[in-house]
PDB file of N, CA and C in Angstrom:
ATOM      1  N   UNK A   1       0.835  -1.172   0.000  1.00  0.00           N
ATOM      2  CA  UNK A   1       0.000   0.000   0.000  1.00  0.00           C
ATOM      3  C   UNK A   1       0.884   1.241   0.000  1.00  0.00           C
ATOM      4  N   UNK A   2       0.838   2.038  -1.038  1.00  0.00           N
ATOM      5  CA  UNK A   2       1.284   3.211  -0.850  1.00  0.00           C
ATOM      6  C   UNK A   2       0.810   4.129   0.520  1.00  0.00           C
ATOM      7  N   UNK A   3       2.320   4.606   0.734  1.00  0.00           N
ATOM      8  CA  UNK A   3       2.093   5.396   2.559  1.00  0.00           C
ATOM      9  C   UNK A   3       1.022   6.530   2.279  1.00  0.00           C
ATOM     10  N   UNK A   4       1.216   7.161   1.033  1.00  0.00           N
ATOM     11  CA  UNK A   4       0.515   8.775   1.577  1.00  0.00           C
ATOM     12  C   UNK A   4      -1.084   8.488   0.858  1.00  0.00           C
ATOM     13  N   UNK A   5      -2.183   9.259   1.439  1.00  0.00           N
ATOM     14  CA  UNK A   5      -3.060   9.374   1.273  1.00  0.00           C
ATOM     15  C   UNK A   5      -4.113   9.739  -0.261  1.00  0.00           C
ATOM     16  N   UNK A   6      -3.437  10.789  -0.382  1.00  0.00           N
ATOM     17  CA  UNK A   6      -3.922  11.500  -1.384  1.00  0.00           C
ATOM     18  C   UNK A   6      -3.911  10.663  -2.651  1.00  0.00           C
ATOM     19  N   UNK A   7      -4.689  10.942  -4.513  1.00  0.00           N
ATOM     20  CA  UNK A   7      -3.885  10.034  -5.193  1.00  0.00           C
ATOM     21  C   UNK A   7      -3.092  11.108  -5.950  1.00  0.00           C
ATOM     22  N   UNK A   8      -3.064  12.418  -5.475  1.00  0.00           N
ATOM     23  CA  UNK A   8      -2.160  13.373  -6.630  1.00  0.00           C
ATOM     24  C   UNK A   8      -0.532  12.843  -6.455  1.00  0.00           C
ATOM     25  N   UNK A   9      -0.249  12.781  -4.601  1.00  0.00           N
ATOM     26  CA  UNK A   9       1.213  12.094  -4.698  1.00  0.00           C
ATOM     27  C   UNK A   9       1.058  10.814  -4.997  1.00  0.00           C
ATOM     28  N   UNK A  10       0.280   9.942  -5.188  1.00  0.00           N
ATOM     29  CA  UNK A  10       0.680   9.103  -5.903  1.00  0.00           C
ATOM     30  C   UNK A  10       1.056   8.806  -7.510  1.00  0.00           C
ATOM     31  N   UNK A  11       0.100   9.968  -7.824  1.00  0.00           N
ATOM     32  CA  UNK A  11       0.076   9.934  -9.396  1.00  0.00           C
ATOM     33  C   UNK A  11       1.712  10.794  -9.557  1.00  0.00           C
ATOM     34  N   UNK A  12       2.350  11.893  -8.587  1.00  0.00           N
ATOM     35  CA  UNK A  12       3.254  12.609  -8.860  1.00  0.00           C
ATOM     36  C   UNK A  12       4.695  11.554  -8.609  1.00  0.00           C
ATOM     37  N   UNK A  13       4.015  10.835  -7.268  1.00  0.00           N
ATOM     38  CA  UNK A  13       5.469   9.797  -7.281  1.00  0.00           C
ATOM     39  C   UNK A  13       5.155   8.939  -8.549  1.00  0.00           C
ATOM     40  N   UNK A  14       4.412   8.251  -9.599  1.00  0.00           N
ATOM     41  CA  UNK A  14       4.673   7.652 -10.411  1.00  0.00           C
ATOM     42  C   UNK A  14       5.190   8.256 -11.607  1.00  0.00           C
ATOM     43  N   UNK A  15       4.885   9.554 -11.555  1.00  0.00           N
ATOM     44  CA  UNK A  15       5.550  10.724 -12.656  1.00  0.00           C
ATOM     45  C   UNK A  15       6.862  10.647 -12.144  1.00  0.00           C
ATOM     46  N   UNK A  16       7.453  11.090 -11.698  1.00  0.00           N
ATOM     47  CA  UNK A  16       9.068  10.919 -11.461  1.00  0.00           C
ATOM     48  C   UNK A  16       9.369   9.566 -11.657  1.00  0.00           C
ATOM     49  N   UNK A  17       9.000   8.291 -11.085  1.00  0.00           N
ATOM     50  CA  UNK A  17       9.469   7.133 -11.088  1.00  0.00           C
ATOM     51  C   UNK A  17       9.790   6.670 -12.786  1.00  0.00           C
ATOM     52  N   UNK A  18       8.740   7.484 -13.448  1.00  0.00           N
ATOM     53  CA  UNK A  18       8.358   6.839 -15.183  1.00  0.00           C
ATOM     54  C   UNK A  18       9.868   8.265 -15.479  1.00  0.00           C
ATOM     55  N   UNK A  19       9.647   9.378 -15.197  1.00  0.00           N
ATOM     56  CA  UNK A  19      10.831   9.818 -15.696  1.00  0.00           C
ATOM     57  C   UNK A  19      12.063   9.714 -15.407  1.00  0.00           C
ATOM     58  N   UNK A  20      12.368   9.693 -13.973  1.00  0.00           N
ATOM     59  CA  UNK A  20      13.463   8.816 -13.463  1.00  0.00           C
ATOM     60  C   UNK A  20      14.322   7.621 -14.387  1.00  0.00           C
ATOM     61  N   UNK A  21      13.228   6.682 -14.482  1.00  0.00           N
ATOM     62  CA  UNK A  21      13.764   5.486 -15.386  1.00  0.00           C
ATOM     63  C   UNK A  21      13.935   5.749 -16.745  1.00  0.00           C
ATOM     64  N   UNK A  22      13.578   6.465 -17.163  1.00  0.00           N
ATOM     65  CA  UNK A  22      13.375   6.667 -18.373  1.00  0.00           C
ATOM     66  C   UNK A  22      14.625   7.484 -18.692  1.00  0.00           C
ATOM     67  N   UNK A  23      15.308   8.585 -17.864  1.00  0.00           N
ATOM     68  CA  UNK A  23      16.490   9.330 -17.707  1.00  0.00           C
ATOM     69  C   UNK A  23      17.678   8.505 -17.463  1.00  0.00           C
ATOM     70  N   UNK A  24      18.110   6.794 -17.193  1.00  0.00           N
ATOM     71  CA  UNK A  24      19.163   6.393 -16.971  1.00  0.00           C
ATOM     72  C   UNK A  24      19.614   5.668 -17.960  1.00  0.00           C
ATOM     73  N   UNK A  25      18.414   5.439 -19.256  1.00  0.00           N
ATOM     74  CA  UNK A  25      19.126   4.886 -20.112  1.00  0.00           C
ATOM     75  C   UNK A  25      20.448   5.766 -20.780  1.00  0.00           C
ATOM     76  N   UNK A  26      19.521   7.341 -21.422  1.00  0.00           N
ATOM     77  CA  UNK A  26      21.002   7.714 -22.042  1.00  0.00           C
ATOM     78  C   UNK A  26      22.379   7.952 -21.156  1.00  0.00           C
ATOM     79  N   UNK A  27      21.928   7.786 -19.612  1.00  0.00           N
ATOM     80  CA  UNK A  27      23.187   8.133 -18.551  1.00  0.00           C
ATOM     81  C   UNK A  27      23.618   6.908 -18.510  1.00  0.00           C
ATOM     82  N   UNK A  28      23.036   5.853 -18.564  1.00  0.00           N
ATOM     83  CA  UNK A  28      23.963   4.205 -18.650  1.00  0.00           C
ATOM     84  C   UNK A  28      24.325   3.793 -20.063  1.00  0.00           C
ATOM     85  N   UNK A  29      24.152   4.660 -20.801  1.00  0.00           N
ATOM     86  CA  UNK A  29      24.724   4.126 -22.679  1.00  0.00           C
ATOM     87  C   UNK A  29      26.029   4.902 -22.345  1.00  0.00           C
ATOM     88  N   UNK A  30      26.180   6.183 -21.545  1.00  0.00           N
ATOM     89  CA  UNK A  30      27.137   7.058 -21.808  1.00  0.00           C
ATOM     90  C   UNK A  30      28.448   6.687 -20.809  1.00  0.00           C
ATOM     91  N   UNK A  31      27.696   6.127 -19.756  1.00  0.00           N
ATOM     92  CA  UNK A  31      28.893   5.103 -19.425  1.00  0.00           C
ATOM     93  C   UNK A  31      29.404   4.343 -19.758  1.00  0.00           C
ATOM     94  N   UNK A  32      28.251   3.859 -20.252  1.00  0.00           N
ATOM     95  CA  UNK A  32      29.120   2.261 -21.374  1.00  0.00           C
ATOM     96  C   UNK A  32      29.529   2.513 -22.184  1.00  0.00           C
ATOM     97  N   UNK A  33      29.654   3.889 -23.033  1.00  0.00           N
ATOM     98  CA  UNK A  33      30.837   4.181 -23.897  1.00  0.00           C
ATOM     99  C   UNK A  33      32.305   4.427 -23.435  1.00  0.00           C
ATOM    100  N   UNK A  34      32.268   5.133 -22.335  1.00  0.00           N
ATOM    101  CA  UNK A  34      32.975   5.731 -21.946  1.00  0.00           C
ATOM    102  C   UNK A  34      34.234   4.549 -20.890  1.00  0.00           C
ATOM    103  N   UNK A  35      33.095   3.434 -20.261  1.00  0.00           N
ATOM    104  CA  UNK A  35      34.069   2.079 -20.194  1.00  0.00           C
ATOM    105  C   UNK A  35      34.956   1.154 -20.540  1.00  0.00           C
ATOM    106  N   UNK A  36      33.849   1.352 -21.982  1.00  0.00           N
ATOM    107  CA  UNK A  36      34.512   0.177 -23.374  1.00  0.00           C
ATOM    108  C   UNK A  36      35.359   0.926 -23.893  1.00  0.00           C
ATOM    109  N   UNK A  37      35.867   1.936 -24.347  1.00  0.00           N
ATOM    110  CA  UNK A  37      36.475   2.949 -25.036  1.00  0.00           C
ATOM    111  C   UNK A  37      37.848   3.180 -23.983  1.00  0.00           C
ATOM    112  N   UNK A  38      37.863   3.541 -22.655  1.00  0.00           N
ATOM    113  CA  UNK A  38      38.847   3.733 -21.989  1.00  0.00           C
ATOM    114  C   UNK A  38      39.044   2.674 -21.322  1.00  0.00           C
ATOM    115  N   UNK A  39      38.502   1.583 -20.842  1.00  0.00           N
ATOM    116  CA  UNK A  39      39.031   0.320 -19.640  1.00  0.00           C
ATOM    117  C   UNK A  39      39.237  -0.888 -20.735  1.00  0.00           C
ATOM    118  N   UNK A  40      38.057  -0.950 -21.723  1.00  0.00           N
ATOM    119  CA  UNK A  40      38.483  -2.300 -22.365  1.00  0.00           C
ATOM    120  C   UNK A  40      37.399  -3.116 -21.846  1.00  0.00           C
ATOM    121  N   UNK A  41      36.842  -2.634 -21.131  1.00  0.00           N
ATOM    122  CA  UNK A  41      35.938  -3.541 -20.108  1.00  0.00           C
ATOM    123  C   UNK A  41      35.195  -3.851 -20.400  1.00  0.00           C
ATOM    124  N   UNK A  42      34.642  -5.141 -20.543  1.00  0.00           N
ATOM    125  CA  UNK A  42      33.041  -5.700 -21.682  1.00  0.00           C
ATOM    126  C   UNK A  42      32.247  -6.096 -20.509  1.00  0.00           C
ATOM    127  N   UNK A  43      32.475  -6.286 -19.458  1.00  0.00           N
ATOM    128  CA  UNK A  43      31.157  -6.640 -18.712  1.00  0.00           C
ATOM    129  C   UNK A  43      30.316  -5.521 -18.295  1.00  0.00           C
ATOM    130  N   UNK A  44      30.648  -3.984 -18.312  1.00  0.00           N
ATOM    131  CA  UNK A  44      29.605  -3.485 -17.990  1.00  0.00           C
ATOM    132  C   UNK A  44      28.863  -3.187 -19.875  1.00  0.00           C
ATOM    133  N   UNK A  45      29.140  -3.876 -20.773  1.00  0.00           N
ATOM    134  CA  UNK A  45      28.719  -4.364 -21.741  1.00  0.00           C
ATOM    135  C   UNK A  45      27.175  -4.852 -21.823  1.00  0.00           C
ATOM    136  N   UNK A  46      27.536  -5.601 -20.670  1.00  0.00           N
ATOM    137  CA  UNK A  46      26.421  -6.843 -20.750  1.00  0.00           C
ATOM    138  C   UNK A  46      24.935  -6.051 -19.529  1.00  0.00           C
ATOM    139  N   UNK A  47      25.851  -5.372 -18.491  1.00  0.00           N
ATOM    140  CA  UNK A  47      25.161  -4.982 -17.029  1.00  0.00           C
ATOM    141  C   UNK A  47      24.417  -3.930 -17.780  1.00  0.00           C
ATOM    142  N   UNK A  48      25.140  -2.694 -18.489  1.00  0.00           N
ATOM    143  CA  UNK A  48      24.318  -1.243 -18.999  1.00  0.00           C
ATOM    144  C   UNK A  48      23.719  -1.474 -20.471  1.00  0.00           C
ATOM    145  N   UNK A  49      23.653  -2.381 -20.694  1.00  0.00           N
ATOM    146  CA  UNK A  49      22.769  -2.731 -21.744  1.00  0.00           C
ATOM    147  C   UNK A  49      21.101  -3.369 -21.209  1.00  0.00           C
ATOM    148  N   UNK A  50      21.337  -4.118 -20.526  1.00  0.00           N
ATOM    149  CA  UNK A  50      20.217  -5.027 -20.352  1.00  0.00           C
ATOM    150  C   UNK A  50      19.619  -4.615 -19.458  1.00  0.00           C
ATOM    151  N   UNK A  51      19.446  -4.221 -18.047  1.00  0.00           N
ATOM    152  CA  UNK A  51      19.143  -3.954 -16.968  1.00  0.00           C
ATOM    153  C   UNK A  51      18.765  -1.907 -17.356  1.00  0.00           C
ATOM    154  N   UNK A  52      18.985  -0.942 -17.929  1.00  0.00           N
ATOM    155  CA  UNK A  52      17.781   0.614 -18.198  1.00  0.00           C
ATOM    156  C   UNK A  52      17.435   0.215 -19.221  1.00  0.00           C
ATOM    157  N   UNK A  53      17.374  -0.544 -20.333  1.00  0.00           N
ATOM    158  CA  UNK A  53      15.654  -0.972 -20.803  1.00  0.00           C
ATOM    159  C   UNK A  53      14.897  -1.710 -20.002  1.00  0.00           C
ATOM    160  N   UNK A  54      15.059  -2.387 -19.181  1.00  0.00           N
ATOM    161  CA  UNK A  54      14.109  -2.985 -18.792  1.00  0.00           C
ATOM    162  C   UNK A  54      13.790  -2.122 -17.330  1.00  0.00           C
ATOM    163  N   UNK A  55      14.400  -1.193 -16.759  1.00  0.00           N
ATOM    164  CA  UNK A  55      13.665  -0.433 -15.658  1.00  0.00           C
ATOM    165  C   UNK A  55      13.337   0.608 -16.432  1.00  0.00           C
ATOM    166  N   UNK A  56      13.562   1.190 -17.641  1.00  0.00           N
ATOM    167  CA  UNK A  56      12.824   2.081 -18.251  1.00  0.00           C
ATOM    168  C   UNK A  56      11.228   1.599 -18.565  1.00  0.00           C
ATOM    169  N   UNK A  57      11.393   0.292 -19.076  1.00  0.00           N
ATOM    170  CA  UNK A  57      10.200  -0.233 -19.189  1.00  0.00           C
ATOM    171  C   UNK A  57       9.076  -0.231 -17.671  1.00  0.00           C
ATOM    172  N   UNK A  58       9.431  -1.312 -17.101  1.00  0.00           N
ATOM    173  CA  UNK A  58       8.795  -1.325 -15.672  1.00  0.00           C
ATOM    174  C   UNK A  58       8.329  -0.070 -15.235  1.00  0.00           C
ATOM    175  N   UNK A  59       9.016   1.412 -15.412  1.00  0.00           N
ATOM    176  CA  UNK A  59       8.653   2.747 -14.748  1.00  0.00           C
ATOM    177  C   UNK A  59       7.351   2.977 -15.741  1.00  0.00           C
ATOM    178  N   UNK A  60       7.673   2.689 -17.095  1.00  0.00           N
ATOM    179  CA  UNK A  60       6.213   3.289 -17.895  1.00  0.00           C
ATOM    180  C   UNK A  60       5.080   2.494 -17.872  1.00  0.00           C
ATOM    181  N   UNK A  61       5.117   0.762 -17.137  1.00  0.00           N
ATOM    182  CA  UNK A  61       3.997  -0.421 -16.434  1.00  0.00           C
ATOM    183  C   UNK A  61       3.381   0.485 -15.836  1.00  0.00           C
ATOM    184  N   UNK A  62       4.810   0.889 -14.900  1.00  0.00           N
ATOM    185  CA  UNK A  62       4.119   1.109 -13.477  1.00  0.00           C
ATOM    186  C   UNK A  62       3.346   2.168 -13.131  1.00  0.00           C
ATOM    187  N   UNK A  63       3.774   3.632 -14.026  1.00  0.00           N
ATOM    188  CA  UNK A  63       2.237   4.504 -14.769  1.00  0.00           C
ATOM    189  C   UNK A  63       1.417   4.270 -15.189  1.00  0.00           C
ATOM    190  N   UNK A  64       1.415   3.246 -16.024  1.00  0.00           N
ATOM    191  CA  UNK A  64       0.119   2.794 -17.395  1.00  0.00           C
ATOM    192  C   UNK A  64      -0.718   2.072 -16.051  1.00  0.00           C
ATOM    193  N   UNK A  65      -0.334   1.495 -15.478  1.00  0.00           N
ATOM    194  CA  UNK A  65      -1.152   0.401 -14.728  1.00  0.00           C
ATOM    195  C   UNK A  65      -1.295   0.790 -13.256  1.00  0.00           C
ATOM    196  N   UNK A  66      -0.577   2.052 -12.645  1.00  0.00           N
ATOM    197  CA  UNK A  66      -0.537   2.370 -11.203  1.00  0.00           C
ATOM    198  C   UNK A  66      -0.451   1.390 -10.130  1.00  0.00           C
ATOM    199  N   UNK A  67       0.881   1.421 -10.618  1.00  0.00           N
ATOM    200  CA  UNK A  67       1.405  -0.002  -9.383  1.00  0.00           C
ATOM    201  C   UNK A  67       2.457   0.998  -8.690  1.00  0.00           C
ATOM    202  N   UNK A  68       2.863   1.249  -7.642  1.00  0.00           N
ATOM    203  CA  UNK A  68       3.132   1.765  -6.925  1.00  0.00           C
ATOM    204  C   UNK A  68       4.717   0.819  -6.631  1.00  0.00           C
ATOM    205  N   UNK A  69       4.187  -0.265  -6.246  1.00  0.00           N
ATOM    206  CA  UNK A  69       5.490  -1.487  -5.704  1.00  0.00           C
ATOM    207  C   UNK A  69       6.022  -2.111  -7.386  1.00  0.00           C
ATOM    208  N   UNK A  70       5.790  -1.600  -8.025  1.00  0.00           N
ATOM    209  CA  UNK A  70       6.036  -1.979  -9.480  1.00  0.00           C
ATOM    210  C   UNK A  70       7.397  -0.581  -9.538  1.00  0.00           C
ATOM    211  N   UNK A  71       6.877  -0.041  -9.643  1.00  0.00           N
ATOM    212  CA  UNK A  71       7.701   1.869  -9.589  1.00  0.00           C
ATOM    213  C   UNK A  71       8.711   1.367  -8.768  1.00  0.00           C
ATOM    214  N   UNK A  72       8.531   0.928  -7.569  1.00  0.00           N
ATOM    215  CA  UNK A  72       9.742   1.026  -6.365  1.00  0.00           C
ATOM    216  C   UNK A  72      11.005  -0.145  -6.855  1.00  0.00           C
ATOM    217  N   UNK A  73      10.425  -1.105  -7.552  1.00  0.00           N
ATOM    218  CA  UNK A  73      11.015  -2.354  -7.962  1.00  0.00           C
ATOM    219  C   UNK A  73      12.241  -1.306  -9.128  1.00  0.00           C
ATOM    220  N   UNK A  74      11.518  -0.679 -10.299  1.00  0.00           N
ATOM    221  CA  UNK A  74      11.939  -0.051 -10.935  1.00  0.00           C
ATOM    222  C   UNK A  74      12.954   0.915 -10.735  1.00  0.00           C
ATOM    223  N   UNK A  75      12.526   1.381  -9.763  1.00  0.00           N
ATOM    224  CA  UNK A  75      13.895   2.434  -8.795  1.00  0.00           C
ATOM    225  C   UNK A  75      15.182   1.873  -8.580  1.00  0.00           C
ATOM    226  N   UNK A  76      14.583   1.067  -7.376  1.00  0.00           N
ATOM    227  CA  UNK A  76      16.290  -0.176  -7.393  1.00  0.00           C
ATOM    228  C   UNK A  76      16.625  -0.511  -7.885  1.00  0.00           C
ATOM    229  N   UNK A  77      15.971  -0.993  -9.402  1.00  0.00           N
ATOM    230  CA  UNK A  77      17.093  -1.908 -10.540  1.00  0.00           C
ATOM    231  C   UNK A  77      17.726  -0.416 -11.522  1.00  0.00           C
ATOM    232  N   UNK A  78      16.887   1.102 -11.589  1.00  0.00           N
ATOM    233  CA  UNK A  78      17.886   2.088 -12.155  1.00  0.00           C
ATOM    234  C   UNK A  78      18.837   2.204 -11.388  1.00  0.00           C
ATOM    235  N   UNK A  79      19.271   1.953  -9.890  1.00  0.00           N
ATOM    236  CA  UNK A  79      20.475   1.868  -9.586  1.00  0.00           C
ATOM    237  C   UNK A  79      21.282   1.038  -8.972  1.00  0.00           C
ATOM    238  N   UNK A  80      20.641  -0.263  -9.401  1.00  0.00           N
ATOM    239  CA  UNK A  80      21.186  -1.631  -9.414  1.00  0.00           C
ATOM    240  C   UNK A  80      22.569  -1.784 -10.424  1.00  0.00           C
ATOM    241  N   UNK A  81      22.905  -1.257 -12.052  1.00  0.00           N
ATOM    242  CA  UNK A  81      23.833  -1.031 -12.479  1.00  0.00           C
ATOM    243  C   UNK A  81      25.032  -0.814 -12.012  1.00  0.00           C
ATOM    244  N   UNK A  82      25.453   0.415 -11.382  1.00  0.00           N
ATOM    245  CA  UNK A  82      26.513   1.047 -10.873  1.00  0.00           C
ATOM    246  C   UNK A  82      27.350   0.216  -9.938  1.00  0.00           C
ATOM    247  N   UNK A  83      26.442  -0.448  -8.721  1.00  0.00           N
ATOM    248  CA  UNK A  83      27.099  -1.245  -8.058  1.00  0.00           C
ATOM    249  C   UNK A  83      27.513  -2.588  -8.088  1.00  0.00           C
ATOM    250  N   UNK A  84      26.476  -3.134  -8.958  1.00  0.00           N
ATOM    251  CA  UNK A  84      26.784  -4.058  -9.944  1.00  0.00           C
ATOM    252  C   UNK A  84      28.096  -4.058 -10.678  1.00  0.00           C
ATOM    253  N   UNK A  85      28.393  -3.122 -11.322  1.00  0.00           N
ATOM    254  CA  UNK A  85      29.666  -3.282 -12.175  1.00  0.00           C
ATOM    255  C   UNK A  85      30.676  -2.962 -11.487  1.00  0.00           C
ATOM    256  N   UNK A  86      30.647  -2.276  -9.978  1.00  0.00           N
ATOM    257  CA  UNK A  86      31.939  -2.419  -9.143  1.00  0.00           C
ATOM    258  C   UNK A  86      32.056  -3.641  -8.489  1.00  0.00           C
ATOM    259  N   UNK A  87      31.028  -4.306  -8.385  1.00  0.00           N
ATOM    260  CA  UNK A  87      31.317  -5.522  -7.764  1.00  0.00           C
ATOM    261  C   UNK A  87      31.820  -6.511  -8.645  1.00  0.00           C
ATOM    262  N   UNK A  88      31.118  -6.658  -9.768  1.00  0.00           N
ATOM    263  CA  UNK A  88      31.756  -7.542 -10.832  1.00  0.00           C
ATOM    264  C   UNK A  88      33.267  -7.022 -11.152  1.00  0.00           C
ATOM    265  N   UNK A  89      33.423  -6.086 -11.469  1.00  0.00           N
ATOM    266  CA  UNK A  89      35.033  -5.228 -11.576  1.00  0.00           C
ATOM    267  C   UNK A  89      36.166  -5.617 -10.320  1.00  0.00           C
ATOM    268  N   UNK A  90      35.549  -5.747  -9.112  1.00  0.00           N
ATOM    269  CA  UNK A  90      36.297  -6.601  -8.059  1.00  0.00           C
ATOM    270  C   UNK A  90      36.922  -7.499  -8.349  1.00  0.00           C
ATOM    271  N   UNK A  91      35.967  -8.606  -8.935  1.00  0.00           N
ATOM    272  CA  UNK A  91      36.204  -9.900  -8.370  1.00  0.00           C
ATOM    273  C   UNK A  91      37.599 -10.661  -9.696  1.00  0.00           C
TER     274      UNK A  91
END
């Protein structure tokens, strides 16, 4: 259940959530140029390719259909990437 009452913040938190996601694809293509080009590095290849289409997607579900826990899912995987590829870059 969404916490707040009203449905305008809900409709306003799903407006950011759909633009949010929708804003990390060209910021995760521009890393992944900027990886492959200077490190050599192909696995964030695989991580910034696959993972902001598909939370770009999920953010515009989760408007079309007003899922609230759909949006939040969507949040964490736009910044599921980043730490992802330092951890894989670790190991």
């Amino acid at each position: 259940m969404f916490p707040y009452d009203n449905i305008d913040s809900l409709e306003t938190f799903l407006s950011k959530v759909r633009f949010g996601t929708l804003m990390t694809v060209p910021a995760y293509l521009a890393l992944l140029l900027f990886f492959t080009s200077e490190e050599g590095w192909h696995w964030s290849f695989l991580v910034f390719c696959a993972l902001p289409p598909l939370t770009a997607f999920l953010g515009y579900q989760a408007k079309r259909d007003i899922r609230p826990g759909l949006g939040m899912a969507a949040l964490a995987l736009a910044v599921a990437p980043l730490p992802l590829v330092g951890a894989v870059e670790l190991l």
